[in-house]
PDB file of N, CA and C in Angstrom:
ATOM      1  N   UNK A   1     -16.871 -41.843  72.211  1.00  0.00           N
ATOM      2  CA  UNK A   1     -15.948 -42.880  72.634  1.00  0.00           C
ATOM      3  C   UNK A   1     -16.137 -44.095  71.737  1.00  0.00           C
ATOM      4  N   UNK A   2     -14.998 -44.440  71.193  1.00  0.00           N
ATOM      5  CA  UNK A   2     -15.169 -45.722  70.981  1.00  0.00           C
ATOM      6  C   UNK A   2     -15.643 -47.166  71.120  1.00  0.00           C
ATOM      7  N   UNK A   3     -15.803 -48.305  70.996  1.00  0.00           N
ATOM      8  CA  UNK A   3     -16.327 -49.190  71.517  1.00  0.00           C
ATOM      9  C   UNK A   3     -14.549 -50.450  71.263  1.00  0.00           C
ATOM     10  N   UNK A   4     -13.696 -49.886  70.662  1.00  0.00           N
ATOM     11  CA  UNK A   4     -12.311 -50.301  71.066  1.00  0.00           C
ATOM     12  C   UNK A   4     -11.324 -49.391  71.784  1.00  0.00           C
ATOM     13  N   UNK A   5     -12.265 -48.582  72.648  1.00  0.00           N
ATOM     14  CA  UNK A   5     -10.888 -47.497  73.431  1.00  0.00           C
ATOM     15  C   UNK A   5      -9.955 -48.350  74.331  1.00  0.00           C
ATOM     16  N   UNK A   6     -10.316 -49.701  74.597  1.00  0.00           N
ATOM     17  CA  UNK A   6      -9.773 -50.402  75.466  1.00  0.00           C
ATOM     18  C   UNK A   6      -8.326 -51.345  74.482  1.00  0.00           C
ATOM     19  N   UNK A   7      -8.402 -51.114  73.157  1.00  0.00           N
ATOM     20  CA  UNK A   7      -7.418 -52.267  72.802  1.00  0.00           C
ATOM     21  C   UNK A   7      -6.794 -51.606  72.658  1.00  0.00           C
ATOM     22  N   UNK A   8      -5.503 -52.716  72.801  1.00  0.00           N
ATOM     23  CA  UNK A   8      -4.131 -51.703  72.868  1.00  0.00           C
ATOM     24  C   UNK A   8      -4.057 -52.729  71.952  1.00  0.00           C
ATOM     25  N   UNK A   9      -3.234 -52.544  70.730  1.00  0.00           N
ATOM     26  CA  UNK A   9      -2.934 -53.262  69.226  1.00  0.00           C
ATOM     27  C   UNK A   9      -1.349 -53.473  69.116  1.00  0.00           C
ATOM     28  N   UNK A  10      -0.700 -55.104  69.299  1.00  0.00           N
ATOM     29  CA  UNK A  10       0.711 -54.981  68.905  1.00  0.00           C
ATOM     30  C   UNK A  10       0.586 -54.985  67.709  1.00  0.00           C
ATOM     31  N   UNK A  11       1.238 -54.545  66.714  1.00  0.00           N
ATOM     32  CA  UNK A  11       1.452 -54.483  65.244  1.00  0.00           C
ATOM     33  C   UNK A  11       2.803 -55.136  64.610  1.00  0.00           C
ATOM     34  N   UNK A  12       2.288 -56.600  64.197  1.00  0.00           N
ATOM     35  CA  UNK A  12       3.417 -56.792  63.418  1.00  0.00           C
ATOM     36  C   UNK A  12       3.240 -56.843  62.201  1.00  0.00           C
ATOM     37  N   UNK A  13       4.485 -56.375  61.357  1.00  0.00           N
ATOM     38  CA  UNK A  13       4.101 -56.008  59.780  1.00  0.00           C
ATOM     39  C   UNK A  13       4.891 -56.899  59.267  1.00  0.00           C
ATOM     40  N   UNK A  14       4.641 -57.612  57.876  1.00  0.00           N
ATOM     41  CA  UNK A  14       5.518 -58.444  57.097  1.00  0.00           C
ATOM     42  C   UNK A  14       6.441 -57.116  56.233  1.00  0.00           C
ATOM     43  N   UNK A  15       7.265 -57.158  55.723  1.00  0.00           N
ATOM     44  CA  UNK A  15       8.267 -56.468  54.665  1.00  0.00           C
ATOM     45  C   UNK A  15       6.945 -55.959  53.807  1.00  0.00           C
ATOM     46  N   UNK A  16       6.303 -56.303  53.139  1.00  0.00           N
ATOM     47  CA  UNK A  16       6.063 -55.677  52.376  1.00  0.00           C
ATOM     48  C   UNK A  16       4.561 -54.643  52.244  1.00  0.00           C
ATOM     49  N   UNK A  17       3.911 -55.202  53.983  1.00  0.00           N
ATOM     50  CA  UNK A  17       2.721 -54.442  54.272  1.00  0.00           C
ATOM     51  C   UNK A  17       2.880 -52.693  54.515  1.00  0.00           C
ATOM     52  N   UNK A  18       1.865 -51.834  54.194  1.00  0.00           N
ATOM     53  CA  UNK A  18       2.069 -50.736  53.973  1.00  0.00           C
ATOM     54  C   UNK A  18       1.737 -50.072  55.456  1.00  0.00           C
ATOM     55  N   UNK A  19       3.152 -49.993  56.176  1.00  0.00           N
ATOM     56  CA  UNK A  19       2.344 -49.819  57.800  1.00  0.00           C
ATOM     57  C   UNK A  19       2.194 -48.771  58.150  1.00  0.00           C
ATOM     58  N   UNK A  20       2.518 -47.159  57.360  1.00  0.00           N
ATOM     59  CA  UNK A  20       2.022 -46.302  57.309  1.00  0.00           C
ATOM     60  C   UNK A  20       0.589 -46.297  57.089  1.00  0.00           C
ATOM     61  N   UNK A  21      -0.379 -46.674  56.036  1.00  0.00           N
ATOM     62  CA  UNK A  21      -1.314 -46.580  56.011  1.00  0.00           C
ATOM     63  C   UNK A  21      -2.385 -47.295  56.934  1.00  0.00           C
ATOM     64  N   UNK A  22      -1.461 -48.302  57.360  1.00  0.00           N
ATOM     65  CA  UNK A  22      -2.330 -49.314  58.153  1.00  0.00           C
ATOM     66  C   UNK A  22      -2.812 -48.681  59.781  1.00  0.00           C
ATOM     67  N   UNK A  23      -1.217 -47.719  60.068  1.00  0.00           N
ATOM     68  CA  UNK A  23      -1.118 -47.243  61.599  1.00  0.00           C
ATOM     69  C   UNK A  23      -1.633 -45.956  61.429  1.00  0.00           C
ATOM     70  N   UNK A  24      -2.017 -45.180  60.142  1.00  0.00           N
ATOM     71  CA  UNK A  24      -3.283 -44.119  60.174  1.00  0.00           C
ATOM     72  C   UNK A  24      -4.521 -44.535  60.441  1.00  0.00           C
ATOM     73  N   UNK A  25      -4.598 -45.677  60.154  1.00  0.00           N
ATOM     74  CA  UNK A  25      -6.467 -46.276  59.616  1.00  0.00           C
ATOM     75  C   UNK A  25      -6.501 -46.141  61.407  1.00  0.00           C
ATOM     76  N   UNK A  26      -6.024 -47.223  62.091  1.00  0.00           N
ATOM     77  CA  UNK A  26      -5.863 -47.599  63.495  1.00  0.00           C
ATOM     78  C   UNK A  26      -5.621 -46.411  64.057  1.00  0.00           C
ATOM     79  N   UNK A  27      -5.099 -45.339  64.261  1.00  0.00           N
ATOM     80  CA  UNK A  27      -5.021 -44.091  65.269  1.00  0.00           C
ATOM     81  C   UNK A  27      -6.244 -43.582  64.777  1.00  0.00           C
ATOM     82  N   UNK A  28      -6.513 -43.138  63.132  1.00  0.00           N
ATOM     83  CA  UNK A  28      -7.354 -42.448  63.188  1.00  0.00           C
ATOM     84  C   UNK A  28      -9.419 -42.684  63.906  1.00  0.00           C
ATOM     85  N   UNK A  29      -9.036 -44.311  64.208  1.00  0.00           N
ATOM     86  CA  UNK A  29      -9.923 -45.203  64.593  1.00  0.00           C
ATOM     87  C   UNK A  29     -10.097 -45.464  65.983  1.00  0.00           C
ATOM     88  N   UNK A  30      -9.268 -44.364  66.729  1.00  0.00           N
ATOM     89  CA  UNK A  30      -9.137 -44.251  67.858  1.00  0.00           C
ATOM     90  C   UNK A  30      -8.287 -45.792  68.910  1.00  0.00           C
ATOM     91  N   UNK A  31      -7.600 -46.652  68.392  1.00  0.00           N
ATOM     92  CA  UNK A  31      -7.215 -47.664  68.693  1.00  0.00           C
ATOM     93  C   UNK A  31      -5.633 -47.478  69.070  1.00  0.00           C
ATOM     94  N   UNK A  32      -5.026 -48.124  70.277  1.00  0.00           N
ATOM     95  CA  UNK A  32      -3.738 -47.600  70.524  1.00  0.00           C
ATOM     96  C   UNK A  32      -2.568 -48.450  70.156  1.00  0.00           C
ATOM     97  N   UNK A  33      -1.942 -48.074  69.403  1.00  0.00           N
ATOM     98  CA  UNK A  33      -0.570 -49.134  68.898  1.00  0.00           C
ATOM     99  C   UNK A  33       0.372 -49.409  69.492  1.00  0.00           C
ATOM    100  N   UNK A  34       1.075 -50.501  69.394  1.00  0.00           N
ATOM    101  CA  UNK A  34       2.452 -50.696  69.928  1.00  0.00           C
ATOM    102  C   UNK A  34       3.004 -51.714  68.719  1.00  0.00           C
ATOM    103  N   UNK A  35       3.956 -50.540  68.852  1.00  0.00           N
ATOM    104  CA  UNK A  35       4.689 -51.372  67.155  1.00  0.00           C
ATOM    105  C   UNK A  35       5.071 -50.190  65.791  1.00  0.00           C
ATOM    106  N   UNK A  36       5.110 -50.559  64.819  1.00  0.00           N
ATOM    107  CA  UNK A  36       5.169 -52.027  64.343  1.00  0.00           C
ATOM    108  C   UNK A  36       6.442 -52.474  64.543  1.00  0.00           C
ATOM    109  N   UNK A  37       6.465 -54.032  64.021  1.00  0.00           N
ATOM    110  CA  UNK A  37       7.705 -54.311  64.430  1.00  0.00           C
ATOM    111  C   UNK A  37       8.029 -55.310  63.264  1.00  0.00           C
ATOM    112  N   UNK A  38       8.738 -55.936  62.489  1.00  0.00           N
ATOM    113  CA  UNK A  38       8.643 -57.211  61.665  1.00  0.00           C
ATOM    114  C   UNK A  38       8.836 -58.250  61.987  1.00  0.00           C
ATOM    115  N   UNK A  39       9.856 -58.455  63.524  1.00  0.00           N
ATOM    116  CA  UNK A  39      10.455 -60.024  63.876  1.00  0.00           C
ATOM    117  C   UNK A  39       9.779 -60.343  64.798  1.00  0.00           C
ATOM    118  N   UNK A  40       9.424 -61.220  64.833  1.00  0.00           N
ATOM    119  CA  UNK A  40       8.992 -62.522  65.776  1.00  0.00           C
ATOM    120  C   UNK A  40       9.208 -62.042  67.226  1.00  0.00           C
ATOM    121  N   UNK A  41      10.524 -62.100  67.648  1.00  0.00           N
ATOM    122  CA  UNK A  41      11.406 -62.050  68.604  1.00  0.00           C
ATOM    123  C   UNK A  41      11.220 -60.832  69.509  1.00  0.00           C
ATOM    124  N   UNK A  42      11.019 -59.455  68.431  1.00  0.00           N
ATOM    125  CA  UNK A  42      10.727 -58.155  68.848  1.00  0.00           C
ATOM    126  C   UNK A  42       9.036 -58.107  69.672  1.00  0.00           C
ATOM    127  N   UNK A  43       8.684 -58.611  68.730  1.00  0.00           N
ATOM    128  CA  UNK A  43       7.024 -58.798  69.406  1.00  0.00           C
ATOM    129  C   UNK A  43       6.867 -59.851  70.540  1.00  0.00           C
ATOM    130  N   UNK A  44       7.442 -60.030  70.659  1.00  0.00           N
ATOM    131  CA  UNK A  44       7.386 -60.757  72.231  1.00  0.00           C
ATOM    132  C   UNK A  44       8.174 -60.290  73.113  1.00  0.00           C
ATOM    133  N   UNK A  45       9.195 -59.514  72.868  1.00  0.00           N
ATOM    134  CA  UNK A  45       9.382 -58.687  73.799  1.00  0.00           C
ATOM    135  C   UNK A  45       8.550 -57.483  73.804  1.00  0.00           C
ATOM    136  N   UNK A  46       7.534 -56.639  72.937  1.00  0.00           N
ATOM    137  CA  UNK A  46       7.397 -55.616  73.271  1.00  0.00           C
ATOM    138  C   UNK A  46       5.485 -56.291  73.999  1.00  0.00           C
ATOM    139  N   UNK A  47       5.552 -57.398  73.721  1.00  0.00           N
ATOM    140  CA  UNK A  47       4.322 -58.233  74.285  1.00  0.00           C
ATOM    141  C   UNK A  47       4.865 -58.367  76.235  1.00  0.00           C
ATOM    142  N   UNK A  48       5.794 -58.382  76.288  1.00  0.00           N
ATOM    143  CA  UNK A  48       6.251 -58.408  77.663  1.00  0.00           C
ATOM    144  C   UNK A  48       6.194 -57.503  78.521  1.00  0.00           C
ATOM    145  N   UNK A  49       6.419 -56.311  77.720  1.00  0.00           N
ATOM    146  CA  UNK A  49       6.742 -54.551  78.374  1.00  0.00           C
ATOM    147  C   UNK A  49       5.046 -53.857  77.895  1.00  0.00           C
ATOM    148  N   UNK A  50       4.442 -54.356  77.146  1.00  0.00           N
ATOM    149  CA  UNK A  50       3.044 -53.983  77.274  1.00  0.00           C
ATOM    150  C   UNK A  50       2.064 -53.893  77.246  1.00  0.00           C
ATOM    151  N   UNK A  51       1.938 -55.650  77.494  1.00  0.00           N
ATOM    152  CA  UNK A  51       0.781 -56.028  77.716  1.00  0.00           C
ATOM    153  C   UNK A  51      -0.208 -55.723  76.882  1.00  0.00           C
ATOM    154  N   UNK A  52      -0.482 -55.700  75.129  1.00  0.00           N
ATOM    155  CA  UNK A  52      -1.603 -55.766  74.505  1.00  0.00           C
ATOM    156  C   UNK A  52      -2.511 -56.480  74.899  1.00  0.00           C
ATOM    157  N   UNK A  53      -3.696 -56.081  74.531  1.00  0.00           N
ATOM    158  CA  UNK A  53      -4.587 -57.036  74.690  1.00  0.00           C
ATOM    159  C   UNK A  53      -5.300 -57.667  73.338  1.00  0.00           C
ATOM    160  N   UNK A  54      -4.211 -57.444  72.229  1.00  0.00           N
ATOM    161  CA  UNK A  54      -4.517 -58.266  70.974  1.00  0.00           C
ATOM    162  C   UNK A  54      -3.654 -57.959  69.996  1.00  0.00           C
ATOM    163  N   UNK A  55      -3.055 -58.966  69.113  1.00  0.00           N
ATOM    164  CA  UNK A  55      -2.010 -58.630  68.285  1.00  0.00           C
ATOM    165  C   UNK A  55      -1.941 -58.790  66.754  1.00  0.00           C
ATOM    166  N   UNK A  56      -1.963 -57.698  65.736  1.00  0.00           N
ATOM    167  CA  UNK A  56      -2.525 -58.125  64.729  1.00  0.00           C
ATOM    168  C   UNK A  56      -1.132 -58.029  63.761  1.00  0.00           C
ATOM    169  N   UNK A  57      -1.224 -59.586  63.188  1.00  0.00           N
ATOM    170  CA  UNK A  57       0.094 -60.091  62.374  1.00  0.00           C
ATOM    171  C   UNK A  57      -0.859 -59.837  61.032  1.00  0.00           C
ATOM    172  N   UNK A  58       0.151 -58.762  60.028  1.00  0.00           N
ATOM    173  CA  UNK A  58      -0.184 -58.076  59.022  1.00  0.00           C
ATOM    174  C   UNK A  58       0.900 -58.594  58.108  1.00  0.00           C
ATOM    175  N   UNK A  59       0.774 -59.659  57.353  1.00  0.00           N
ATOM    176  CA  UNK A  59       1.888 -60.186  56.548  1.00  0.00           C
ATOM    177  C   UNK A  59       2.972 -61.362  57.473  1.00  0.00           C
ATOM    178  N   UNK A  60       3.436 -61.937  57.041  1.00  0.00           N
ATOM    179  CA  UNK A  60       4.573 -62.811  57.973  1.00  0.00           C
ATOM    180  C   UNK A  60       5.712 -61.790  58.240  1.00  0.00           C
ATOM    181  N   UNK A  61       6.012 -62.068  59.253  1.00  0.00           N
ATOM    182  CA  UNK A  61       7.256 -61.922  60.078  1.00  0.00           C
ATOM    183  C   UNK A  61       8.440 -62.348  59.865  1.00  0.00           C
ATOM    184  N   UNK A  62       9.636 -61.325  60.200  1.00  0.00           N
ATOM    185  CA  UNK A  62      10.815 -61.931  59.634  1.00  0.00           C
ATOM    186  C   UNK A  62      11.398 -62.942  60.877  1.00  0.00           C
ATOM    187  N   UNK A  63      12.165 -63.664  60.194  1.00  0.00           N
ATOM    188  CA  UNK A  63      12.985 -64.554  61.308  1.00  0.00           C
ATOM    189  C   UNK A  63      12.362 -66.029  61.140  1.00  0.00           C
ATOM    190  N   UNK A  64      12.676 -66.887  62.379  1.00  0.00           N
ATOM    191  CA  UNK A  64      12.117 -68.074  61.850  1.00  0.00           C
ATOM    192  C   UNK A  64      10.741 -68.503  62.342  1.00  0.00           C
ATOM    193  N   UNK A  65      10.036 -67.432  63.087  1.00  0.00           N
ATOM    194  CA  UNK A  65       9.122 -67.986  63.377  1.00  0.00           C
ATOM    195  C   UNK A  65       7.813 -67.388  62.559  1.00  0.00           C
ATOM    196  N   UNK A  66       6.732 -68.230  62.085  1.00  0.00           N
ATOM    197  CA  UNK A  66       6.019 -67.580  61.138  1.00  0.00           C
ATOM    198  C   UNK A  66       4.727 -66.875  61.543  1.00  0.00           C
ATOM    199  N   UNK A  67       3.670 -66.683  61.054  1.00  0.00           N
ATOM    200  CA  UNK A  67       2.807 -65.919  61.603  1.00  0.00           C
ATOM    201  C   UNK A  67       2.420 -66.411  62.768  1.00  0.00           C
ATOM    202  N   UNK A  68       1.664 -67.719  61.974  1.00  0.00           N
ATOM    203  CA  UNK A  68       0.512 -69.203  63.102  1.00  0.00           C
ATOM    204  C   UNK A  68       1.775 -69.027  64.276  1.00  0.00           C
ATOM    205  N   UNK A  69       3.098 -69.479  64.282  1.00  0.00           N
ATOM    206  CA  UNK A  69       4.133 -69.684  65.374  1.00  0.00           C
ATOM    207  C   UNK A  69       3.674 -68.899  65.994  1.00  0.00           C
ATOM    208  N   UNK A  70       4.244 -67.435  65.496  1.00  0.00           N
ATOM    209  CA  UNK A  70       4.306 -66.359  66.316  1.00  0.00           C
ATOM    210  C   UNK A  70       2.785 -66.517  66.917  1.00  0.00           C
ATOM    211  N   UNK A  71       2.057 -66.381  66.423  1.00  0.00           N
ATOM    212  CA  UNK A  71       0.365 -66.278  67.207  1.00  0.00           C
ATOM    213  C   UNK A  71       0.314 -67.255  68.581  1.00  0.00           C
ATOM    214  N   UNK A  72       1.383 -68.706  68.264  1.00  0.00           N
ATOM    215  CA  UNK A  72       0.753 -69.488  69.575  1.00  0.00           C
ATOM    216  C   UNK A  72       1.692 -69.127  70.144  1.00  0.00           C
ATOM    217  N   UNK A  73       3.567 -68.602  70.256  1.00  0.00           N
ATOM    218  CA  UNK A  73       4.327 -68.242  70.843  1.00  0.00           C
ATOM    219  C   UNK A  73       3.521 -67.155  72.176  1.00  0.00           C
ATOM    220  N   UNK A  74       3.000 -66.007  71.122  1.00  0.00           N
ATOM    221  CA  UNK A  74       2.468 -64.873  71.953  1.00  0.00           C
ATOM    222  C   UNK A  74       1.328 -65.532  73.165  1.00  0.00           C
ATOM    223  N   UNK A  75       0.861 -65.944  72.985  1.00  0.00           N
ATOM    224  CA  UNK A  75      -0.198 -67.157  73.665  1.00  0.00           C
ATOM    225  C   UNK A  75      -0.228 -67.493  74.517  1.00  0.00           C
ATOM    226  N   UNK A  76       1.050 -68.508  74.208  1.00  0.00           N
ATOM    227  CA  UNK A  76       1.338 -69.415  75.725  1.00  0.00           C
ATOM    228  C   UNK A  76       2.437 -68.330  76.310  1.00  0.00           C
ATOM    229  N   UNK A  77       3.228 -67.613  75.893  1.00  0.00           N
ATOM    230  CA  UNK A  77       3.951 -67.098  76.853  1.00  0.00           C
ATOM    231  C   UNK A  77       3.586 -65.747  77.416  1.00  0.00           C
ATOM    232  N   UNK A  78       2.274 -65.347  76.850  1.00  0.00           N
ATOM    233  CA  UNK A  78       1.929 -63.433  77.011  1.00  0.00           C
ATOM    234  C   UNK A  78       0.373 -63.591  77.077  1.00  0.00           C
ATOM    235  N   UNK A  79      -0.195 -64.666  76.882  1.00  0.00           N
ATOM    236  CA  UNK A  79      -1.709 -64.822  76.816  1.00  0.00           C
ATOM    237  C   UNK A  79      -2.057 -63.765  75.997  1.00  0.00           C
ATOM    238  N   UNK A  80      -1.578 -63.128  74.827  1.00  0.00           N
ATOM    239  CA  UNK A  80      -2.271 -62.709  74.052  1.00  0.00           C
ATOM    240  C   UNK A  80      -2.382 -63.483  72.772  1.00  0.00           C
ATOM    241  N   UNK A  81      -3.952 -62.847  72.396  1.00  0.00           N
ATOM    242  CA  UNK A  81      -4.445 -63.672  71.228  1.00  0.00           C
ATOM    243  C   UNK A  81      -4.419 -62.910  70.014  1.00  0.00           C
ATOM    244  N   UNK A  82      -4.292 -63.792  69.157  1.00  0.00           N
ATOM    245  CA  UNK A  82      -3.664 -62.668  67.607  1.00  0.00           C
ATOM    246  C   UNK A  82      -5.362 -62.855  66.618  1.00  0.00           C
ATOM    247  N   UNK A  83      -4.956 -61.872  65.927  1.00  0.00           N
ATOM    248  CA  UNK A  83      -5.836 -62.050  64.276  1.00  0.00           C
ATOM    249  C   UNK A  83      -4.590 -61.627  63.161  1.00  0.00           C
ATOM    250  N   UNK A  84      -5.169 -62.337  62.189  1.00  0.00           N
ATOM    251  CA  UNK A  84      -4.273 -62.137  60.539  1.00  0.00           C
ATOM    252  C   UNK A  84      -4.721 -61.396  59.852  1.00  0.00           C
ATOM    253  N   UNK A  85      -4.589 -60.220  59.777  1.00  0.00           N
ATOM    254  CA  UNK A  85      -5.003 -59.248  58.930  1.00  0.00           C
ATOM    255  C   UNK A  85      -5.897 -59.505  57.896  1.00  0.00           C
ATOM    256  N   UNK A  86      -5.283 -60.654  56.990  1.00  0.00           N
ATOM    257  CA  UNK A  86      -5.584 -61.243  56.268  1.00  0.00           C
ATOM    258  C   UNK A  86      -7.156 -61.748  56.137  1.00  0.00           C
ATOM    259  N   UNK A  87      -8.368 -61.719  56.092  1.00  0.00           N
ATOM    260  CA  UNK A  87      -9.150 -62.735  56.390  1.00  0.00           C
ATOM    261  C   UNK A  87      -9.192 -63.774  55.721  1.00  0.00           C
ATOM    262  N   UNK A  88      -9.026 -64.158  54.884  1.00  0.00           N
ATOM    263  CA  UNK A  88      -8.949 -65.385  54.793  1.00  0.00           C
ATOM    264  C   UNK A  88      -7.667 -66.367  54.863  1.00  0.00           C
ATOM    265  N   UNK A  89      -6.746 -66.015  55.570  1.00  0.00           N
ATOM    266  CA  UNK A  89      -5.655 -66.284  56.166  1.00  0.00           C
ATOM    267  C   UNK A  89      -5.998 -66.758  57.947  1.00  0.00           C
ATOM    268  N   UNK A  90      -6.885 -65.859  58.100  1.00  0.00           N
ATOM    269  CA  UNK A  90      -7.453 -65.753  59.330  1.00  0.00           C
ATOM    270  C   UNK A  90      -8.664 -67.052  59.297  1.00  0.00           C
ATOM    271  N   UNK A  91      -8.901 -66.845  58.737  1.00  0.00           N
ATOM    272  CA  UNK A  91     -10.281 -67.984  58.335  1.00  0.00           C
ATOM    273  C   UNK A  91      -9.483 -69.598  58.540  1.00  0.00           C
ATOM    274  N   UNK A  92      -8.011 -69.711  57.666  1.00  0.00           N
ATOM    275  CA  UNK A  92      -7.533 -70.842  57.574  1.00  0.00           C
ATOM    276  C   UNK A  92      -7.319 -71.525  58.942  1.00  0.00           C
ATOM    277  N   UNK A  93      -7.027 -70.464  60.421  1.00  0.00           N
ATOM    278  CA  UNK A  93      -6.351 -71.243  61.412  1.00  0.00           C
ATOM    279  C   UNK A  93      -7.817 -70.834  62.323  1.00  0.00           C
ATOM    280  N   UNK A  94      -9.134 -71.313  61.747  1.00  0.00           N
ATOM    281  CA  UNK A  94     -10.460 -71.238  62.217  1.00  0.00           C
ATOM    282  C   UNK A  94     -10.093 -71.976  63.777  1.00  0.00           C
ATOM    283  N   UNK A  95      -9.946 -73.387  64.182  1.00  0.00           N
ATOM    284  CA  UNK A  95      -9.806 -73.909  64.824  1.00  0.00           C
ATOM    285  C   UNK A  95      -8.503 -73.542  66.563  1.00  0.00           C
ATOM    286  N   UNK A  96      -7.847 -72.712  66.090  1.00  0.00           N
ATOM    287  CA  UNK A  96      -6.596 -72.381  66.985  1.00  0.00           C
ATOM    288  C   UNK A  96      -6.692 -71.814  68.241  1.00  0.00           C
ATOM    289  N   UNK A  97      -6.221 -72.276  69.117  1.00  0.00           N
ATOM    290  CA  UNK A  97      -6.019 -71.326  70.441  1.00  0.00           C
ATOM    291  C   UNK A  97      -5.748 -69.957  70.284  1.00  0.00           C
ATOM    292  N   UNK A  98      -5.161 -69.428  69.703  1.00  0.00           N
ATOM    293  CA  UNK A  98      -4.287 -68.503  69.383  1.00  0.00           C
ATOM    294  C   UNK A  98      -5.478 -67.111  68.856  1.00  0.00           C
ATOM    295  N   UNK A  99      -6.362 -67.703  68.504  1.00  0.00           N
ATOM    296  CA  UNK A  99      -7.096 -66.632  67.347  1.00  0.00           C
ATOM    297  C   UNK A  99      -8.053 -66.010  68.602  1.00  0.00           C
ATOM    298  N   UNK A 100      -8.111 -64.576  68.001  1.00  0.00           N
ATOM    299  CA  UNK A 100      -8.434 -63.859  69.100  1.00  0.00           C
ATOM    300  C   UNK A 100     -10.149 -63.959  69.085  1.00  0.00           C
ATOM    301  N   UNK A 101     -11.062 -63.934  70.203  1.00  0.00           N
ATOM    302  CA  UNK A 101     -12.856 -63.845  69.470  1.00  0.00           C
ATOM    303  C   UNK A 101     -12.903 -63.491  68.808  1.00  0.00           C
ATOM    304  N   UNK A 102     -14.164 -63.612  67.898  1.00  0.00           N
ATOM    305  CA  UNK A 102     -14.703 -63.450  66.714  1.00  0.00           C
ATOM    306  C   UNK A 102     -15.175 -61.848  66.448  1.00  0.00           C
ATOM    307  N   UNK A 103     -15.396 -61.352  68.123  1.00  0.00           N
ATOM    308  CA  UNK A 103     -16.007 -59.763  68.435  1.00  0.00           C
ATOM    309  C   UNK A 103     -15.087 -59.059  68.285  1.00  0.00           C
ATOM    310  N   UNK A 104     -13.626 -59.403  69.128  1.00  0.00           N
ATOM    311  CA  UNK A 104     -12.695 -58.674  69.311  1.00  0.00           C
ATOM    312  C   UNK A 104     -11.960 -58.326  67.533  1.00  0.00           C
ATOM    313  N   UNK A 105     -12.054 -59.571  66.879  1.00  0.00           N
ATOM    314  CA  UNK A 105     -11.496 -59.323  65.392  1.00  0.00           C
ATOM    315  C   UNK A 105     -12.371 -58.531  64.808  1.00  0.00           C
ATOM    316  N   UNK A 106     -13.354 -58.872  64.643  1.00  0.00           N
ATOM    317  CA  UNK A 106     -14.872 -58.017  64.192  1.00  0.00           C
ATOM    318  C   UNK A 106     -14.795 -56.317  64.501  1.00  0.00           C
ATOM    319  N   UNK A 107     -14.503 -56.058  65.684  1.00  0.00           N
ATOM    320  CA  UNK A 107     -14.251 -54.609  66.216  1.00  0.00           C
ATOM    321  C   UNK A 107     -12.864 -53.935  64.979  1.00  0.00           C
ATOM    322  N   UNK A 108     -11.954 -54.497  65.298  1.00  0.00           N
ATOM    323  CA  UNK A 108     -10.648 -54.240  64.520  1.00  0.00           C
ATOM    324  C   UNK A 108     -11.432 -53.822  62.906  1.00  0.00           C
ATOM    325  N   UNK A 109     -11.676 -55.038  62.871  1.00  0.00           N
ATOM    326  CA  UNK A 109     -11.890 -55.249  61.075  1.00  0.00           C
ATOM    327  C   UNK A 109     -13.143 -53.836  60.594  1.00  0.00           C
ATOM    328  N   UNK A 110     -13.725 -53.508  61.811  1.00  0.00           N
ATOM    329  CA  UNK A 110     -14.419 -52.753  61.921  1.00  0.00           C
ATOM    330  C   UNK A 110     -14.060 -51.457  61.644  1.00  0.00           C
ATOM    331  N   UNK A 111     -12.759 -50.830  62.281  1.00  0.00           N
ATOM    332  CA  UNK A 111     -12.139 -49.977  62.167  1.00  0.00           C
ATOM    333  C   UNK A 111     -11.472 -49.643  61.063  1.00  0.00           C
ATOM    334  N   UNK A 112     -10.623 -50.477  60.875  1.00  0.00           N
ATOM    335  CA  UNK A 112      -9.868 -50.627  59.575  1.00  0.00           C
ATOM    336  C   UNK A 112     -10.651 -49.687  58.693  1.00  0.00           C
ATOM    337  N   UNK A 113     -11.902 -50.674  58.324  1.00  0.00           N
ATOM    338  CA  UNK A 113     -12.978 -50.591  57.405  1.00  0.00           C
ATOM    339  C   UNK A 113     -13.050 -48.834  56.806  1.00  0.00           C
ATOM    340  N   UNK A 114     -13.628 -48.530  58.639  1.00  0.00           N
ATOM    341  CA  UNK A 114     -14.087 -46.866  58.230  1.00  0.00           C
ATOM    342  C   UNK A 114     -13.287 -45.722  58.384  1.00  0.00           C
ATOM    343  N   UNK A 115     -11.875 -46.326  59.314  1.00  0.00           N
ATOM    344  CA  UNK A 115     -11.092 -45.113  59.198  1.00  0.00           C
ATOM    345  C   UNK A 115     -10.293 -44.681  57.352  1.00  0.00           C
ATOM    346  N   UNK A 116     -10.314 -43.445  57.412  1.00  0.00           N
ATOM    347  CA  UNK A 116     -10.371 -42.987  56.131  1.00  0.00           C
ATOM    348  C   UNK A 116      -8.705 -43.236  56.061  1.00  0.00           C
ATOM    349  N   UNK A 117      -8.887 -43.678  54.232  1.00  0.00           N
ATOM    350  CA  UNK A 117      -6.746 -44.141  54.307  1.00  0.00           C
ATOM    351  C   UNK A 117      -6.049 -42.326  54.079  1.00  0.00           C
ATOM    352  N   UNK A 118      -5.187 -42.362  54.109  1.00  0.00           N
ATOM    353  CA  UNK A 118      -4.661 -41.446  54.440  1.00  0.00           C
ATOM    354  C   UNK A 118      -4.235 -40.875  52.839  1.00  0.00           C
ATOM    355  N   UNK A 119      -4.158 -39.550  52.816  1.00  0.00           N
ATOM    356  CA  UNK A 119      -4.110 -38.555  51.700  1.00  0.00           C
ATOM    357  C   UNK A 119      -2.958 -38.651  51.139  1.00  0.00           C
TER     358      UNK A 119
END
């Protein structure tokens, strides 16, 4: 068993992130998805219908709201907390409500890491 069998992962992808490879790493890592999606708008509705319990913005989002937005949007209206794929993107909004613990990102980043990319 995992030690993330419990996260359920919204996935939002920017245009140009590779979300095939990204949503192998994550299944094959035993982690459960919902998504991907690219707009803003979509991820808060599918934040409504299912309740992630963490949402990882992989590139910006289309529409007008941008990653950081989208992260405090999801927040105050879904109490979920995001990470930026990115780390040092992630690093920049150190200070934010929005950013999910340091364990819960750590676990993810964890996964990523060792699930094998796909053939």
């Amino acid at each position: 068993m995992h030690d993330h069998d419990k996260e359920t992962l919204l996935l939002i992808c920017g245009a140009e992130t590779d979300v095939t490879a990204l949503m192998t790493r994550l299944y094959d890592a035993g982690v459960r998805v919902v998504g991907p999606t690219q707009t803003a708008s979509m991820a808060l509705a599918l934040a409504a219908q299912t309740g992630p319990s963490l949402a990882l913005i992989a590139g910006q989002p289309t529409g007008e709201r941008k990653a950081a937005e989208l992260a405090g949007a999801l927040l105050s209206t879904w109490g979920v907390r995001s990470m930026l794929l990115d780390p040092a993107q992630h690093a920049e909004h150190g200070h934010e409500d929005w950013r999910a613990p340091d364990h819960q990102v750590a676990r993810i980043r964890q996964a990523l890491a060792r699930a094998p990319l796909p053939a």
